[in-house]
Protein backbone atom coordinates (compact mmCIF):
# COMPACT_ATOMS: atom_id res chain seq x y z
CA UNK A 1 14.40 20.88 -91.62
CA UNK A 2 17.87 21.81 -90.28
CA UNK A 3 19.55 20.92 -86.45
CA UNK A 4 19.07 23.28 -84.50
CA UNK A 5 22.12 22.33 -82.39
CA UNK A 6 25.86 23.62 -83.06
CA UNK A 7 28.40 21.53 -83.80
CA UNK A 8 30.31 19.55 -81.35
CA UNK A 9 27.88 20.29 -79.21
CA UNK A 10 27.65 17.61 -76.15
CA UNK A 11 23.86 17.18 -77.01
CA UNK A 12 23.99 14.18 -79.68
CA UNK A 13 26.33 12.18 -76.97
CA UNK A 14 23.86 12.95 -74.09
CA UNK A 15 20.71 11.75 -75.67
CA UNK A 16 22.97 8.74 -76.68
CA UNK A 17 23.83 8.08 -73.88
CA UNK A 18 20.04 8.47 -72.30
CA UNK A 19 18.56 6.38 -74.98
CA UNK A 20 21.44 3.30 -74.39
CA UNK A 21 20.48 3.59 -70.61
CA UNK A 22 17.12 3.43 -71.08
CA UNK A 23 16.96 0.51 -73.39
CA UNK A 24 19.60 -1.16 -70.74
CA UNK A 25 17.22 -0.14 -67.92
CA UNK A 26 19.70 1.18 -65.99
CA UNK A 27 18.43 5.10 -65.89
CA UNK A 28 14.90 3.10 -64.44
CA UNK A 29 16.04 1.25 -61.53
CA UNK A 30 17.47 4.12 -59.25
CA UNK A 31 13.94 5.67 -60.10
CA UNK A 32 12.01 2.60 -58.99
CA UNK A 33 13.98 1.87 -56.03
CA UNK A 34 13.44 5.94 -54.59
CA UNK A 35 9.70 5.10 -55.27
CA UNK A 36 10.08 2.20 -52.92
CA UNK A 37 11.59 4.13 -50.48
CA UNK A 38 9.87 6.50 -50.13
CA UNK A 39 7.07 3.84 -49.17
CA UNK A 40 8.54 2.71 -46.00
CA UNK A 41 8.06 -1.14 -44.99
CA UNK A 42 4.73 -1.98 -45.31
CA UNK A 43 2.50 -1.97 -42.04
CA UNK A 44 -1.11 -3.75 -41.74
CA UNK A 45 -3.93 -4.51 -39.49
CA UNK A 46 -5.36 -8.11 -39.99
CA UNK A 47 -8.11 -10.06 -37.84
CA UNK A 48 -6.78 -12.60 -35.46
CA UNK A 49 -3.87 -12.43 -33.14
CA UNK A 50 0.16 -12.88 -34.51
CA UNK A 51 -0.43 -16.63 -34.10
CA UNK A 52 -2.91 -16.73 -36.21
CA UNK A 53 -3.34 -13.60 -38.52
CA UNK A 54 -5.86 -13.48 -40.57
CA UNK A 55 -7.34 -11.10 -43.51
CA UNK A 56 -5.61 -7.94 -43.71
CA UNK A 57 -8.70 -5.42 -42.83
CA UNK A 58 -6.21 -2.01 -42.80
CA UNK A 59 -3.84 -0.96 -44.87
CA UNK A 60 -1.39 1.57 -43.13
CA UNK A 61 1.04 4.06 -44.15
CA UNK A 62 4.88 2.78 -44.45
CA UNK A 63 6.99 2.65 -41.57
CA UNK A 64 9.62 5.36 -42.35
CA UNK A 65 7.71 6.71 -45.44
CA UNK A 66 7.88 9.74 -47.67
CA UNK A 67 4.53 9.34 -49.27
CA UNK A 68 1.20 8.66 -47.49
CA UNK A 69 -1.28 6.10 -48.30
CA UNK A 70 -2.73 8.86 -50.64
CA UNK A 71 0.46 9.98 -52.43
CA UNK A 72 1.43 13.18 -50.46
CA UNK A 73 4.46 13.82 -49.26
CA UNK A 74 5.45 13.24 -45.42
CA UNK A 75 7.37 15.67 -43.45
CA UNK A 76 10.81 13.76 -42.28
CA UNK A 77 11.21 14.25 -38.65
CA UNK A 78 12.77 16.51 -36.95
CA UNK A 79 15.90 15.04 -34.73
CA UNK A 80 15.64 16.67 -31.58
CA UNK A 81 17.40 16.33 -28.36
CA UNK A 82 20.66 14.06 -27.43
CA UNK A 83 22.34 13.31 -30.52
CA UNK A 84 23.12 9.66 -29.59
CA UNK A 85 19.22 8.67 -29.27
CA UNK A 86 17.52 5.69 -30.60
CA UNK A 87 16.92 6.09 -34.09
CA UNK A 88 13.31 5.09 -34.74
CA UNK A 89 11.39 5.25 -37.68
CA UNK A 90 7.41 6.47 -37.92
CA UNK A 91 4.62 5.63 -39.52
CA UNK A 92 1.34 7.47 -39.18
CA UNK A 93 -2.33 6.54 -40.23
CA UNK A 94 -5.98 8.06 -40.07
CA UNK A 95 -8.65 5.05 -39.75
CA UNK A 96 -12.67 5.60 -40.08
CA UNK A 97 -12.91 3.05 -37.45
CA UNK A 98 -13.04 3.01 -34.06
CA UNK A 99 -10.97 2.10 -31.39
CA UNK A 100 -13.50 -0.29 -29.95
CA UNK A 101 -14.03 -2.04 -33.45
CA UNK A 102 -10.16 -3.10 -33.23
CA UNK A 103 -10.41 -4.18 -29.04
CA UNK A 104 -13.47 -5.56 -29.46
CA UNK A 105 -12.65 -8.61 -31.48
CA UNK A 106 -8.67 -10.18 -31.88
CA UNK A 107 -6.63 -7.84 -34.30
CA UNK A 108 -2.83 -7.37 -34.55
CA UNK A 109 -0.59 -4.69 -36.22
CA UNK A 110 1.97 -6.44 -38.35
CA UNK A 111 5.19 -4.77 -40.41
CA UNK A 112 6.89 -6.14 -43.33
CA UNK A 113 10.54 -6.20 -44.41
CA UNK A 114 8.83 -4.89 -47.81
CA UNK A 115 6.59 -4.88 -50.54
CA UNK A 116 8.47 -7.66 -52.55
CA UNK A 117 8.52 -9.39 -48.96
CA UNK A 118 5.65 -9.78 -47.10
CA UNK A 119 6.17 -13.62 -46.24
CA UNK A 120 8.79 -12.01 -43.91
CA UNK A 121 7.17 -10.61 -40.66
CA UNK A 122 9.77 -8.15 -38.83
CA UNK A 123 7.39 -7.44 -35.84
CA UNK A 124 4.24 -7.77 -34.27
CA UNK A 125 1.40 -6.80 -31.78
CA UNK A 126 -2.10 -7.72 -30.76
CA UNK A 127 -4.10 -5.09 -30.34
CA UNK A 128 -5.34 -4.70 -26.63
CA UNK A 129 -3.77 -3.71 -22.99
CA UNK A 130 -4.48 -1.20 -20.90
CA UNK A 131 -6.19 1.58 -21.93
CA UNK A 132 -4.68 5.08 -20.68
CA UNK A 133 -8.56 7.09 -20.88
CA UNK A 134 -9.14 10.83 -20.64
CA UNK A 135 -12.68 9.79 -18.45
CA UNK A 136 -12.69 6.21 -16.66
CA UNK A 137 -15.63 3.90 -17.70
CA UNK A 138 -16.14 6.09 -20.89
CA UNK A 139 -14.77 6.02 -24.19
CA UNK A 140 -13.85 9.31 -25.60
CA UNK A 141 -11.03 11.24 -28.08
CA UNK A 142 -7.71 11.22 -26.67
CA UNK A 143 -8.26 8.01 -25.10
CA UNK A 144 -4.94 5.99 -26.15
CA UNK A 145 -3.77 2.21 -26.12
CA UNK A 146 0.25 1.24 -26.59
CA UNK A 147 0.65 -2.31 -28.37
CA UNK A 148 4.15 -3.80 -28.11
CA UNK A 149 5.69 -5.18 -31.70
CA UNK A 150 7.00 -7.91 -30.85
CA UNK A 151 10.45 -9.53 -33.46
CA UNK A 152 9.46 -12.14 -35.42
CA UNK A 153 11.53 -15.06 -36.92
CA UNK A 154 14.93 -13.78 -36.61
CA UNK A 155 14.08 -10.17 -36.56
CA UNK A 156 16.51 -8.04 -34.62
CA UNK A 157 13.40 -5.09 -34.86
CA UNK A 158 11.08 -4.38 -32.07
CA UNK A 159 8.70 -1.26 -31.59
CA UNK A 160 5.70 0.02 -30.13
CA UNK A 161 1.63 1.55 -31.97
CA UNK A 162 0.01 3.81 -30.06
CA UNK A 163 -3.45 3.79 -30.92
CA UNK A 164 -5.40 6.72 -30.35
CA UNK A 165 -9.30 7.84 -30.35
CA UNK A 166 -10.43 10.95 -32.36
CA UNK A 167 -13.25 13.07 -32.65
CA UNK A 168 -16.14 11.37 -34.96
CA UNK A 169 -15.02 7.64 -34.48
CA UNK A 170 -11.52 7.31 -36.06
CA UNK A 171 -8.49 6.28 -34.44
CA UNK A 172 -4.95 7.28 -35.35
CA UNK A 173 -2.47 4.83 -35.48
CA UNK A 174 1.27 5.87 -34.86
CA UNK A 175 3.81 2.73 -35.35
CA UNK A 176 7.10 2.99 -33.80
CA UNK A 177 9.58 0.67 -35.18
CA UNK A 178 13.60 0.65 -34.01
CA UNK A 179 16.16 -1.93 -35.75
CA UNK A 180 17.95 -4.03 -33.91
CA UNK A 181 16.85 -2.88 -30.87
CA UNK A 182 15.95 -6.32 -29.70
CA UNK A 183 19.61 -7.61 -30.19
CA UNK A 184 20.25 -6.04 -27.00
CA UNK A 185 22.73 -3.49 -28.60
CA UNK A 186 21.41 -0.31 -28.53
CA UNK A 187 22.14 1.81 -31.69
CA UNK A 188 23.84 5.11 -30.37
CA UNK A 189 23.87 4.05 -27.06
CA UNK A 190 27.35 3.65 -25.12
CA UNK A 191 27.57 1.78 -22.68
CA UNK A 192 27.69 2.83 -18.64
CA UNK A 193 31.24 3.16 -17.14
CA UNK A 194 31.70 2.45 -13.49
């Protein structure tokens, strides 16, 4: 069997090169760390309240993900409006429960710093409040409930998941999460001159 390549061709010193970073792991990492990315930082719903959280009973999607909880891709998006707004970052999940089985007993809506770290709490919310309803007295779709996330720890993060009721029983959940943004300091904003 002959090479099918000419000679001095840049091919043997590419796949060289592929192979040594492969074996080194360094052609892997950049991969694995997109992958992680593209999760966002992890977001749950456990029983109990933030003081005492119990079993994790939904998983959502990612807080700033690429990829759903299913694997497909998620839309970045859009920037619209003033240019110096808030930066926040969105996360977006489809429950087959219903808004009364998360207001009916304690639940909160936690978010992680990440996957590798989810001893660290950035923020936090028990589910309940006042409900804004389409038909007083009656539960229905479009019915929605805003939960504040509270920082945790040292957390400079605060945000905001507005629950809403759908058609057949499910609820979406939207999370809402700016950094820093309980520092005081406003990202983007400047401040008032007088």
């Amino acid at each position: 069997m002959t090479s099918q390549h000419r000679q001095g061709s840049p091919l043997p010193a590419v796949l060289t090169l592929l192979i040594a970073g492969l074996v080194a792991g360094t052609l892997a990492a950049p991969q694995a760390a997109v992958a992680h990315e593209a999760d966002g930082r992890p977001a749950r719903i456990h029983e109990g309240t933030c003081d005492a959280l119990g079993r994790v009973v939904h998983q959502l999607t990612g807080v700033g993900a690429a990829i759903s909880l299913e694997g497909s891709p998620i839309p970045a998006p859009e920037a619209v409006g003033a240019e110096d707004a808030v930066p926040i970052a969105l996360g977006t999940t489809s429950l087959e429960a219903a808004m009364a089985d998360l207001t009916d007993i304690p639940h909160a809506i936690a978010v992680y710093e990440s996957d590798e770290a989810m001893d660290r709490m950035l923020v936090c919310g028990n589910v309940g409040g006042a409900m804004m309803m389409q038909m007083p007295g009656m539960a229905m779709p479009g019915d929605e409930l805003a939960v504040w996330l509270s920082p945790q720890g040292d957390s400079a993060d605060a945000g905001v998941a507005l629950l809403r009721s759908e058609v057949g029983g499910a609820t979406s959940v939207t999370v809402m999460l700016g950094e820093g943004l309980a520092s005081g300091a406003m990202p983007g904003a400047t401040p008032a001159s007088g």
